[in-house]
N, C-alpha and C. Protein backbone atom coordinates (compact mmCIF):
# COMPACT_ATOMS: atom_id res chain seq x y z
N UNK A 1 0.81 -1.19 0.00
CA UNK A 1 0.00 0.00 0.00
C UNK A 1 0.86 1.27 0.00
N UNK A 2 1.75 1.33 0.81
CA UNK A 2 2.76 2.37 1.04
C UNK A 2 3.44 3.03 0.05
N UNK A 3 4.28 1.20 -0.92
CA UNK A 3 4.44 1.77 -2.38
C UNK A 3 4.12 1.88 -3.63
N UNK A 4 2.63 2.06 -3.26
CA UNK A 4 1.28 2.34 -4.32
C UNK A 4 1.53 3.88 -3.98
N UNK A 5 1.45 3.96 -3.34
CA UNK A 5 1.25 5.81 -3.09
C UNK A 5 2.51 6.34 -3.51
N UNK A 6 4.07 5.88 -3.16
CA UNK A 6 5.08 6.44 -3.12
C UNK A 6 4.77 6.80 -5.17
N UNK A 7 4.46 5.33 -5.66
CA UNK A 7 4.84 5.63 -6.87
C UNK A 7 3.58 6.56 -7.96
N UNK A 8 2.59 6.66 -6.93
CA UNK A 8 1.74 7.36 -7.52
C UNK A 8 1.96 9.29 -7.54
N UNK A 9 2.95 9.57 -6.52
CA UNK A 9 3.17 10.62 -6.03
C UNK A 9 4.39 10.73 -7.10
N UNK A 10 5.38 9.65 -7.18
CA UNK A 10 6.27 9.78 -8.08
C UNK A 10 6.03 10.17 -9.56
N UNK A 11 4.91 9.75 -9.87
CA UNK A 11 4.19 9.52 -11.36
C UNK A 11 3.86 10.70 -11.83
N UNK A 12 3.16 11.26 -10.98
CA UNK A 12 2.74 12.82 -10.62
C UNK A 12 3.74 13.83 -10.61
N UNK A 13 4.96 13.48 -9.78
CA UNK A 13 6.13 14.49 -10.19
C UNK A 13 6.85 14.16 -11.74
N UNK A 14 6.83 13.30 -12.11
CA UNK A 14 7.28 12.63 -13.18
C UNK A 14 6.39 13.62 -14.15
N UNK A 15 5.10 13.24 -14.32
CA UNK A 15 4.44 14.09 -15.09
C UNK A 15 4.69 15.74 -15.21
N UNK A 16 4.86 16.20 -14.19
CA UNK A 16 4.62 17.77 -14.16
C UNK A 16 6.11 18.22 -14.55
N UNK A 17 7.43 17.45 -14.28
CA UNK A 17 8.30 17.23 -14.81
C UNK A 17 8.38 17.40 -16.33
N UNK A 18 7.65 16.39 -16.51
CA UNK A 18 8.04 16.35 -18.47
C UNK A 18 7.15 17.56 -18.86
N UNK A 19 6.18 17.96 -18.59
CA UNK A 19 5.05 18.88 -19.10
C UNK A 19 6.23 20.52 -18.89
N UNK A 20 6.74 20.91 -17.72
CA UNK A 20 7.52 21.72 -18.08
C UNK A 20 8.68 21.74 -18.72
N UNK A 21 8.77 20.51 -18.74
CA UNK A 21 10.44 20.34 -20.14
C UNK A 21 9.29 20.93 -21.16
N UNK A 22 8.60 20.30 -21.68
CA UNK A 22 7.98 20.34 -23.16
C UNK A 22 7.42 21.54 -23.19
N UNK A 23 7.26 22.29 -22.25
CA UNK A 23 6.72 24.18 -22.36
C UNK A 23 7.62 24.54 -22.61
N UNK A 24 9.06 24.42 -21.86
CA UNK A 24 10.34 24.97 -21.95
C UNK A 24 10.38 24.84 -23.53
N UNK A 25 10.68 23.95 -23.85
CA UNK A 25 11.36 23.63 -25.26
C UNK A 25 9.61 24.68 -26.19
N UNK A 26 9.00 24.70 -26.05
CA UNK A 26 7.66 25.05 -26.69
C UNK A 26 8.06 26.67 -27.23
N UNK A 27 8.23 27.17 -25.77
CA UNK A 27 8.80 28.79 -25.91
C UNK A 27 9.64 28.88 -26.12
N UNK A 28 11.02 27.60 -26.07
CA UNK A 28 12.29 28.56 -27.06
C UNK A 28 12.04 28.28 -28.25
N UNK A 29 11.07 27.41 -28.69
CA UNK A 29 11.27 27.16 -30.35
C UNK A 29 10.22 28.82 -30.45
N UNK A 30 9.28 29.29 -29.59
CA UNK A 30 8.43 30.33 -30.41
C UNK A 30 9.72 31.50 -30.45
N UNK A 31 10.61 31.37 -29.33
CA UNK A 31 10.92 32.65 -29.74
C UNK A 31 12.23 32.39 -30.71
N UNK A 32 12.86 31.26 -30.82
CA UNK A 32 13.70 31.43 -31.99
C UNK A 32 13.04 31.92 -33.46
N UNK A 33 11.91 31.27 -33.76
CA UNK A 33 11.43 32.04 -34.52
C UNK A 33 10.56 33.26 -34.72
N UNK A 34 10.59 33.83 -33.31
CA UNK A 34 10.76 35.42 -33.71
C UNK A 34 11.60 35.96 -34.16
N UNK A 35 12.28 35.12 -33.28
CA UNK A 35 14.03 35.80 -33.42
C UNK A 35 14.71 35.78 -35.17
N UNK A 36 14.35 34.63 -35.87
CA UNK A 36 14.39 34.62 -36.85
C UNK A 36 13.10 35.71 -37.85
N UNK A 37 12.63 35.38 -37.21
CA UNK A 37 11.04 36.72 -38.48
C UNK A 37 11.57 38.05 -38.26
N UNK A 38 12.16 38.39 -37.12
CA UNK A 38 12.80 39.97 -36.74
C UNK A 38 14.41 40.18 -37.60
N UNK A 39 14.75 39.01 -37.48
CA UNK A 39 16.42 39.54 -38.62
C UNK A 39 15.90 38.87 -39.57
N UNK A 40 15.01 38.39 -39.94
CA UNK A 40 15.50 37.83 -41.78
C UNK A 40 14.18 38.93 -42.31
N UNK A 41 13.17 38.94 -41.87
CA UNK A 41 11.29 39.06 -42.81
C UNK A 41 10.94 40.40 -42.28
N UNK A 42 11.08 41.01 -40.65
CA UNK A 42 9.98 42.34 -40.59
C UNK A 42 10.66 43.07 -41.33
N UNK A 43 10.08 43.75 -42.02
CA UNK A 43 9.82 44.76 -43.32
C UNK A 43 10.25 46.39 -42.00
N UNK A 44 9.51 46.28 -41.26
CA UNK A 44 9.56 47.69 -40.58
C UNK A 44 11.30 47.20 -39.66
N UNK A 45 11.16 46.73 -39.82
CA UNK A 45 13.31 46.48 -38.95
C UNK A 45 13.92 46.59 -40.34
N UNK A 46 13.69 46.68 -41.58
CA UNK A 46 14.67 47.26 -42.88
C UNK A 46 14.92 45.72 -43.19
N UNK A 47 14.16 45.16 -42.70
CA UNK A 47 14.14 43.54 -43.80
C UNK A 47 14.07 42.99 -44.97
N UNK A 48 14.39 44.12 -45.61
CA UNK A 48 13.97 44.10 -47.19
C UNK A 48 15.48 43.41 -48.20
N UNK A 49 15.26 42.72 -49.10
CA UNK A 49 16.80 42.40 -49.95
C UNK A 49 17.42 43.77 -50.56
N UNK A 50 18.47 43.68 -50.56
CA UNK A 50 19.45 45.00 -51.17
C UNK A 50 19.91 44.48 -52.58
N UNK A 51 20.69 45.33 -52.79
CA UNK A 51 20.97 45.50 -54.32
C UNK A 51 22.56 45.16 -54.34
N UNK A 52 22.66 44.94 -53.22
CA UNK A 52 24.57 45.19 -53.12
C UNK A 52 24.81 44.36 -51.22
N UNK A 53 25.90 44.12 -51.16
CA UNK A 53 26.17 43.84 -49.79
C UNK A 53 26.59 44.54 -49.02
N UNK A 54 26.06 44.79 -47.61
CA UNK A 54 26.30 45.70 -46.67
C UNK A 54 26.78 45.29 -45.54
N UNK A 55 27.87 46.12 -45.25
CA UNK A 55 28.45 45.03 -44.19
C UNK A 55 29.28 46.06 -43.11
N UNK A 56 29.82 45.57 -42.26
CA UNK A 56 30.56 46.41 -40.99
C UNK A 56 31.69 45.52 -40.28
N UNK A 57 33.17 45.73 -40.53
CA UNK A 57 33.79 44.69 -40.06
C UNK A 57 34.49 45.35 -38.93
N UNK A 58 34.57 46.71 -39.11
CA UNK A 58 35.36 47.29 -37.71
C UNK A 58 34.34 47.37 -36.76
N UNK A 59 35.27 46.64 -35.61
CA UNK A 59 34.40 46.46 -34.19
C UNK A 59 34.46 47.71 -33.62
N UNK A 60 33.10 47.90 -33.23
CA UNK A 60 32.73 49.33 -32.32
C UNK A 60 32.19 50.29 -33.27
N UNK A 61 32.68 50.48 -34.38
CA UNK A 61 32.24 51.45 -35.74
C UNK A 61 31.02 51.88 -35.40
N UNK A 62 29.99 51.08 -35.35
CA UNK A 62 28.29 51.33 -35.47
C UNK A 62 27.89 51.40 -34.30
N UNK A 63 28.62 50.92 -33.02
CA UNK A 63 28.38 51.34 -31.97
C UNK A 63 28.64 52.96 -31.31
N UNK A 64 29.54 53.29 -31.86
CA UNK A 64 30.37 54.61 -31.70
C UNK A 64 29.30 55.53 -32.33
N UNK A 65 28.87 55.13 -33.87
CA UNK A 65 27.71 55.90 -34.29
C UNK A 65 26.66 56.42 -33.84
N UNK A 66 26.26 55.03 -33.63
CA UNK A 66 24.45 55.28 -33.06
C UNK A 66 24.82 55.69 -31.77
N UNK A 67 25.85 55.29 -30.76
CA UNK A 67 25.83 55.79 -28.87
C UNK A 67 25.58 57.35 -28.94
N UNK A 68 26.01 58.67 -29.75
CA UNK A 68 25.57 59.62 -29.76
C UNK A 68 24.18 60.05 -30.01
N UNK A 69 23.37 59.48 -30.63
CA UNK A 69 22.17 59.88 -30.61
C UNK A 69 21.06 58.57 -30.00
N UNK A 70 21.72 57.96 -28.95
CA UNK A 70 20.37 56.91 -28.37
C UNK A 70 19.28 57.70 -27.34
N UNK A 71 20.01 58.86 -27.00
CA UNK A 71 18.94 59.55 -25.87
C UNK A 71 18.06 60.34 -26.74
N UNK A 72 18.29 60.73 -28.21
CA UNK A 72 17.64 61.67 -29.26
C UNK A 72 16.41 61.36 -29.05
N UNK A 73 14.78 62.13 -29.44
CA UNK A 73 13.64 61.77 -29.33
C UNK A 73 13.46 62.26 -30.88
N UNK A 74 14.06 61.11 -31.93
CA UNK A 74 13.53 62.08 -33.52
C UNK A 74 13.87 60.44 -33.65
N UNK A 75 13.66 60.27 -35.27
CA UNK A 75 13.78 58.78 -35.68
C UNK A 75 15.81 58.09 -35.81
N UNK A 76 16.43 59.19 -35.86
CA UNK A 76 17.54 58.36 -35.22
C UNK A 76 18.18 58.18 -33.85
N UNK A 77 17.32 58.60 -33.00
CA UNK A 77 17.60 58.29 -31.74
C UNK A 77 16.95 56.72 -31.64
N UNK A 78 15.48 56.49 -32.63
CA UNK A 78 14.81 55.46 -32.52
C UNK A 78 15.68 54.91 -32.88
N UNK A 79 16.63 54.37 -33.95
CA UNK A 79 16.93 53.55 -34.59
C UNK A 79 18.74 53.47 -33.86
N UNK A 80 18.88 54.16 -33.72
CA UNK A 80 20.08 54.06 -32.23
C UNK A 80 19.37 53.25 -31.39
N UNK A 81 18.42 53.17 -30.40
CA UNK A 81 18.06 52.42 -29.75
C UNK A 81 17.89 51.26 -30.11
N UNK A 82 17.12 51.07 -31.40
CA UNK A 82 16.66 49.57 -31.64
C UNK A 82 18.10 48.67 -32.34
N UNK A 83 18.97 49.12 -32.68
CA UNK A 83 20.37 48.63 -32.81
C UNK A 83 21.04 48.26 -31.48
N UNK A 84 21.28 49.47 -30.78
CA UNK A 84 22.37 49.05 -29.63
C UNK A 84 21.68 48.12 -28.77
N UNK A 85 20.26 48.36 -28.18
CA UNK A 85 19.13 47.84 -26.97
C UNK A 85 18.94 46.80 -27.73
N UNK A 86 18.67 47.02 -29.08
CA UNK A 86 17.68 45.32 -29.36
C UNK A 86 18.96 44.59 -30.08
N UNK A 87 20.11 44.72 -30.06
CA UNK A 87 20.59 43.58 -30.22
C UNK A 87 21.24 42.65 -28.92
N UNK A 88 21.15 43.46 -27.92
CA UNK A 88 21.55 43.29 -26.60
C UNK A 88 20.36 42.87 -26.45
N UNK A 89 18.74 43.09 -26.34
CA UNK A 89 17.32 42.31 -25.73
C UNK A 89 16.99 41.29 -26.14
N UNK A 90 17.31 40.99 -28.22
CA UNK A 90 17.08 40.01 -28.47
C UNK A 90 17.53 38.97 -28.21
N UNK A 91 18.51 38.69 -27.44
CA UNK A 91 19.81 37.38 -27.15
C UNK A 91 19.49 37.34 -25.20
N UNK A 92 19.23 38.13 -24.52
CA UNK A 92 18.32 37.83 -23.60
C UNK A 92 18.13 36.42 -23.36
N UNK A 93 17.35 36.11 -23.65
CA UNK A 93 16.40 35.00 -23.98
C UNK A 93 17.11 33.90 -24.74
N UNK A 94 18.22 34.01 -25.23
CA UNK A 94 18.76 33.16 -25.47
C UNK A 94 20.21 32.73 -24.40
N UNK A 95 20.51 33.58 -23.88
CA UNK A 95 21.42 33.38 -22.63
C UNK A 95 20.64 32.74 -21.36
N UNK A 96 19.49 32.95 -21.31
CA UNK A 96 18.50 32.26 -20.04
C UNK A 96 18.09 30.60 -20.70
N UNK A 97 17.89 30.76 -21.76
CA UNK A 97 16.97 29.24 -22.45
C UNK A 97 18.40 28.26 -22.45
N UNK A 98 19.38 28.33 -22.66
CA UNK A 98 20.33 27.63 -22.73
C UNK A 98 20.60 26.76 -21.60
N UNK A 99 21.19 27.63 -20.42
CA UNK A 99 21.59 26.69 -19.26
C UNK A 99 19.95 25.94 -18.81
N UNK A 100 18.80 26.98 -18.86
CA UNK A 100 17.64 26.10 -18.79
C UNK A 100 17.66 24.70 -18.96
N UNK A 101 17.37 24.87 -20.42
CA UNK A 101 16.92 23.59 -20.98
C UNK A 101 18.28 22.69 -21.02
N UNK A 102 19.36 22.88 -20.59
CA UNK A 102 20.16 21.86 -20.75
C UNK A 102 20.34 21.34 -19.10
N UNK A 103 19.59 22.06 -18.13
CA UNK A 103 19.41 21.69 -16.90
C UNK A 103 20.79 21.87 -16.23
N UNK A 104 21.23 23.34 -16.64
CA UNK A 104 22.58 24.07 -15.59
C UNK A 104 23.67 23.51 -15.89
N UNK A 105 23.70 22.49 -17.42
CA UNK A 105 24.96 22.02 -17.85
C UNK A 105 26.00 22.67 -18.70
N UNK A 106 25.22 24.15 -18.87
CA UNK A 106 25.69 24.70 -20.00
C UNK A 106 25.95 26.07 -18.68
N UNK A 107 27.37 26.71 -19.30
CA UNK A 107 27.50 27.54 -18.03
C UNK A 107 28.10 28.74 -18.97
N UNK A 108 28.47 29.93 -18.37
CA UNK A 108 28.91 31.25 -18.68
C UNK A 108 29.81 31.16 -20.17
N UNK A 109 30.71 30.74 -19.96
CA UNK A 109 31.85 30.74 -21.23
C UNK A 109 31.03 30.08 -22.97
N UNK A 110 30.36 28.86 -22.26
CA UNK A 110 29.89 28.21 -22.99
C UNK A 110 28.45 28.69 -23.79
N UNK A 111 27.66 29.29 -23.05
CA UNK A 111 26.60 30.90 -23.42
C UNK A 111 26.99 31.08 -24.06
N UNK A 112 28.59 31.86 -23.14
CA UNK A 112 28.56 33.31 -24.78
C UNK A 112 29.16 32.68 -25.83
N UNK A 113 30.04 31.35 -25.41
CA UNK A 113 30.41 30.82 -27.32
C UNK A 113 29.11 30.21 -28.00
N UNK A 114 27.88 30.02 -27.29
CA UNK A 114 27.05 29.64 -28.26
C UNK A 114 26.51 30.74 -28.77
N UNK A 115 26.49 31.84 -27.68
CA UNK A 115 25.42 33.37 -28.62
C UNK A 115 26.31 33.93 -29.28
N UNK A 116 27.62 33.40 -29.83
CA UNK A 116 28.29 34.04 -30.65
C UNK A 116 27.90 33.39 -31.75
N UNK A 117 28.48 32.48 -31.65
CA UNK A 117 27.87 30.59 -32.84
C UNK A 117 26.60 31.16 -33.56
N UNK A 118 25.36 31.56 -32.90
CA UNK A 118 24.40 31.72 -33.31
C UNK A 118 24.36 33.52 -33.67
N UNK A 119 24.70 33.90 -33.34
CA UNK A 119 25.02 35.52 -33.59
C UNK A 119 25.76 35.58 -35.29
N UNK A 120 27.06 34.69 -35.23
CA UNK A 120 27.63 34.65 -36.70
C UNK A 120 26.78 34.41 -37.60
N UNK A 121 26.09 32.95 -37.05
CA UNK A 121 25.06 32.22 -38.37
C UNK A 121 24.77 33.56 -38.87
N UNK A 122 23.61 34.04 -38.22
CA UNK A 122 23.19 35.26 -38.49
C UNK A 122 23.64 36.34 -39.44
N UNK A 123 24.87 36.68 -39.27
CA UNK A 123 25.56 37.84 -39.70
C UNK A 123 25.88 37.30 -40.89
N UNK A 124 26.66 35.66 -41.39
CA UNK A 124 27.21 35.59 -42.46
C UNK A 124 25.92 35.24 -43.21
N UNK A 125 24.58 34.82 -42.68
CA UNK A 125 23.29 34.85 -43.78
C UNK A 125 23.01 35.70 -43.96
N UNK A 126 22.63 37.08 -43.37
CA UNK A 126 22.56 38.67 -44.06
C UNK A 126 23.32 38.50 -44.79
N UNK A 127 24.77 38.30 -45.16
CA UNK A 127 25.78 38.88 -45.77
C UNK A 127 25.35 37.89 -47.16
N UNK A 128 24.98 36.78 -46.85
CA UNK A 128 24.90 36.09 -48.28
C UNK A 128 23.84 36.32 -48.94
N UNK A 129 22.63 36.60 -48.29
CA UNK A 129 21.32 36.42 -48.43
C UNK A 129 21.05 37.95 -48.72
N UNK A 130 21.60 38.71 -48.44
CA UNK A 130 21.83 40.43 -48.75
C UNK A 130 20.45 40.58 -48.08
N UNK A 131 20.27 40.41 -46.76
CA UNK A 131 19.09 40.92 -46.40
C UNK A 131 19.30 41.68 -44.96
N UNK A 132 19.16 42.53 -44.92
CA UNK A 132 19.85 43.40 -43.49
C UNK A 132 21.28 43.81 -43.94
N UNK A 133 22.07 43.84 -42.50
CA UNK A 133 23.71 43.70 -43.04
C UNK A 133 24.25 43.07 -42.18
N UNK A 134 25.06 42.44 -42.43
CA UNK A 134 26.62 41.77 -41.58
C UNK A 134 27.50 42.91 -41.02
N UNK A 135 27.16 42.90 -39.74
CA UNK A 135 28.02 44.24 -38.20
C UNK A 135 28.89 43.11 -37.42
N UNK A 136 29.69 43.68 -37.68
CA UNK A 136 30.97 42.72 -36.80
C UNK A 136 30.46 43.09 -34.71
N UNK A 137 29.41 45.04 -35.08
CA UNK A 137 29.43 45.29 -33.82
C UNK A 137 27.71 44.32 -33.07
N UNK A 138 27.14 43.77 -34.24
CA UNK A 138 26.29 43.04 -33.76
C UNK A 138 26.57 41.59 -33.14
N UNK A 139 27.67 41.31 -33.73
CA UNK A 139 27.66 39.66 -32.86
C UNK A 139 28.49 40.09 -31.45
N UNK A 140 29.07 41.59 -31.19
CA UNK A 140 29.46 41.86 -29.98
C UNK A 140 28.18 42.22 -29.25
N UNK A 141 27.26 42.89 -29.58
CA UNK A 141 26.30 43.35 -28.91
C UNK A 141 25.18 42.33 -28.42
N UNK A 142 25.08 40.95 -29.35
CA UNK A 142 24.45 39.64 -29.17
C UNK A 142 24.89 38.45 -28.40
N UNK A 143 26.33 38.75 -28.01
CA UNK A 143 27.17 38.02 -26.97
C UNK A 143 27.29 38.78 -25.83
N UNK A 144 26.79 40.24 -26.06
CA UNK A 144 26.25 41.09 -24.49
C UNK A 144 25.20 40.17 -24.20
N UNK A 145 24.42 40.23 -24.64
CA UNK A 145 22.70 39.80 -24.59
C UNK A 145 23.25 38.66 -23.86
N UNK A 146 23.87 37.59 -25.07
CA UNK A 146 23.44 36.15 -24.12
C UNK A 146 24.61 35.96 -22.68
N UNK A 147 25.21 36.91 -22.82
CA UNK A 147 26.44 36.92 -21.15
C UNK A 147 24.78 37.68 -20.07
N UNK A 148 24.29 38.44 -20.65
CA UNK A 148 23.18 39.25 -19.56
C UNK A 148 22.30 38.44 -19.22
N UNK A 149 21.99 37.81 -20.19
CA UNK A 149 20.82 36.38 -19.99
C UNK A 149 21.05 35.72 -18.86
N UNK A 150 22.29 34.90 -19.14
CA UNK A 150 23.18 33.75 -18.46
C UNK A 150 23.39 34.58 -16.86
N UNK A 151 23.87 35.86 -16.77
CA UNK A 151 23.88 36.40 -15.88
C UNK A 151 22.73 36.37 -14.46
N UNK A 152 21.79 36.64 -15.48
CA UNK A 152 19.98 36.71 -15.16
C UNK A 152 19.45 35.70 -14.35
N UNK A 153 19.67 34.39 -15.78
CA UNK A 153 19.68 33.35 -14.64
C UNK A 153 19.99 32.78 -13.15
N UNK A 154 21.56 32.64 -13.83
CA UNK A 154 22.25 32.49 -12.19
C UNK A 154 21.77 33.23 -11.11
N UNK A 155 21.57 34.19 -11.36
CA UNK A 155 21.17 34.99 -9.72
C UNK A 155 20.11 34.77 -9.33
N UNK A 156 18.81 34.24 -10.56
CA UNK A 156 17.48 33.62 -10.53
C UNK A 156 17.47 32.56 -9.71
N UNK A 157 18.74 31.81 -10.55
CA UNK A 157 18.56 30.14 -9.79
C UNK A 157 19.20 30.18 -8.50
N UNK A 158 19.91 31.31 -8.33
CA UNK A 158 20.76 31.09 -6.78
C UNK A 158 19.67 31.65 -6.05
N UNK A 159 18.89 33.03 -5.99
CA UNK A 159 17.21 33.17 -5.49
C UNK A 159 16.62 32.49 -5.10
N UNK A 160 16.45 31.20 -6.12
CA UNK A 160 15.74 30.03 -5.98
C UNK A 160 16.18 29.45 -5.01
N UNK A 161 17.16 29.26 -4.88
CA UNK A 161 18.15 27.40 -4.26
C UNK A 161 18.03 28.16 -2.58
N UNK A 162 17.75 29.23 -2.39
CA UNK A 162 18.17 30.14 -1.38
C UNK A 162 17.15 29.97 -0.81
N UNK A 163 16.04 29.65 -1.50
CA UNK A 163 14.54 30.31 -0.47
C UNK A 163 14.00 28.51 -0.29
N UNK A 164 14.98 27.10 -1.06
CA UNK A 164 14.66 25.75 -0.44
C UNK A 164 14.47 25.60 0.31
């Protein structure tokens, strides 16, 4: 009787177990493909194909640019922001989903060489695909993101482990 219950209680954690793996994995696949519809397809982020290849190989260049006008309230202050902030917000979410779903096996160093990994893909398909451009200062600004993510976490999960 005793281990009718143990394993019924077990079954039950077992279940609620897999059901949040499979949410986990649910929401990083939705937001990779935001993440993908925002650099390859929205039209209003300048998603459109070019005529020529555009590209940025000196590091800091476009950062140095846009940092003077991110406090501006006219459309290049907007577009300062959505460069420097959203390439740093979009990778967010990819510095937290990582050690997640690999269940804390994946740690700091290993983040940022994957949000780089996945930051390049990125940059050398603009560059082939001539859609956006290839910024040497975006896969720095997307390996901010996923070091801030990863950051995020840890102090989340140490929060957590703290209040056991």
């Amino acid at each position: 009787m005793v281990c009718q219950a143990y394993y019924i209680v077990w079954r039950e954690i077992m279940n609620k177990q897999k059901f949040h793996n499979v949410m986990k994995w649910i929401i990083f696949v939705i937001y990779m493909c935001l993440l993908i519809y925002v650099v390859f397809f929205a039209e209003s982020m300048g998603r459109t194909s070019q005529t020529r290849h555009i590209y940025n190989l000196e590091p800091f260049k476009e950062i140095k640019r846009f940092w003077k006008y991110i406090l501006d309230n006219d459309s290049l202050g907007r577009i300062a922001r959505l460069n420097i902030i959203g390439n740093v917000v979009a990778f967010i979410p990819f510095g937290i989903f990582l050690p997640v779903l690999s269940h804390r096996r994946i740690k700091l160093i290993a983040t940022t060489l994957y949000s780089f990994s996945l930051s390049l893909a990125i940059e050398l398909t603009q560059l082939i695909t001539m859609v956006g451009s290839c910024d040497v200062d975006d896969l720095i600004l997307n390996c901010l993101g996923g070091l801030t993510g990863y950051i995020i976490y840890a102090v989340w999960y140490k929060i957590i482990r703290r209040e056991d």
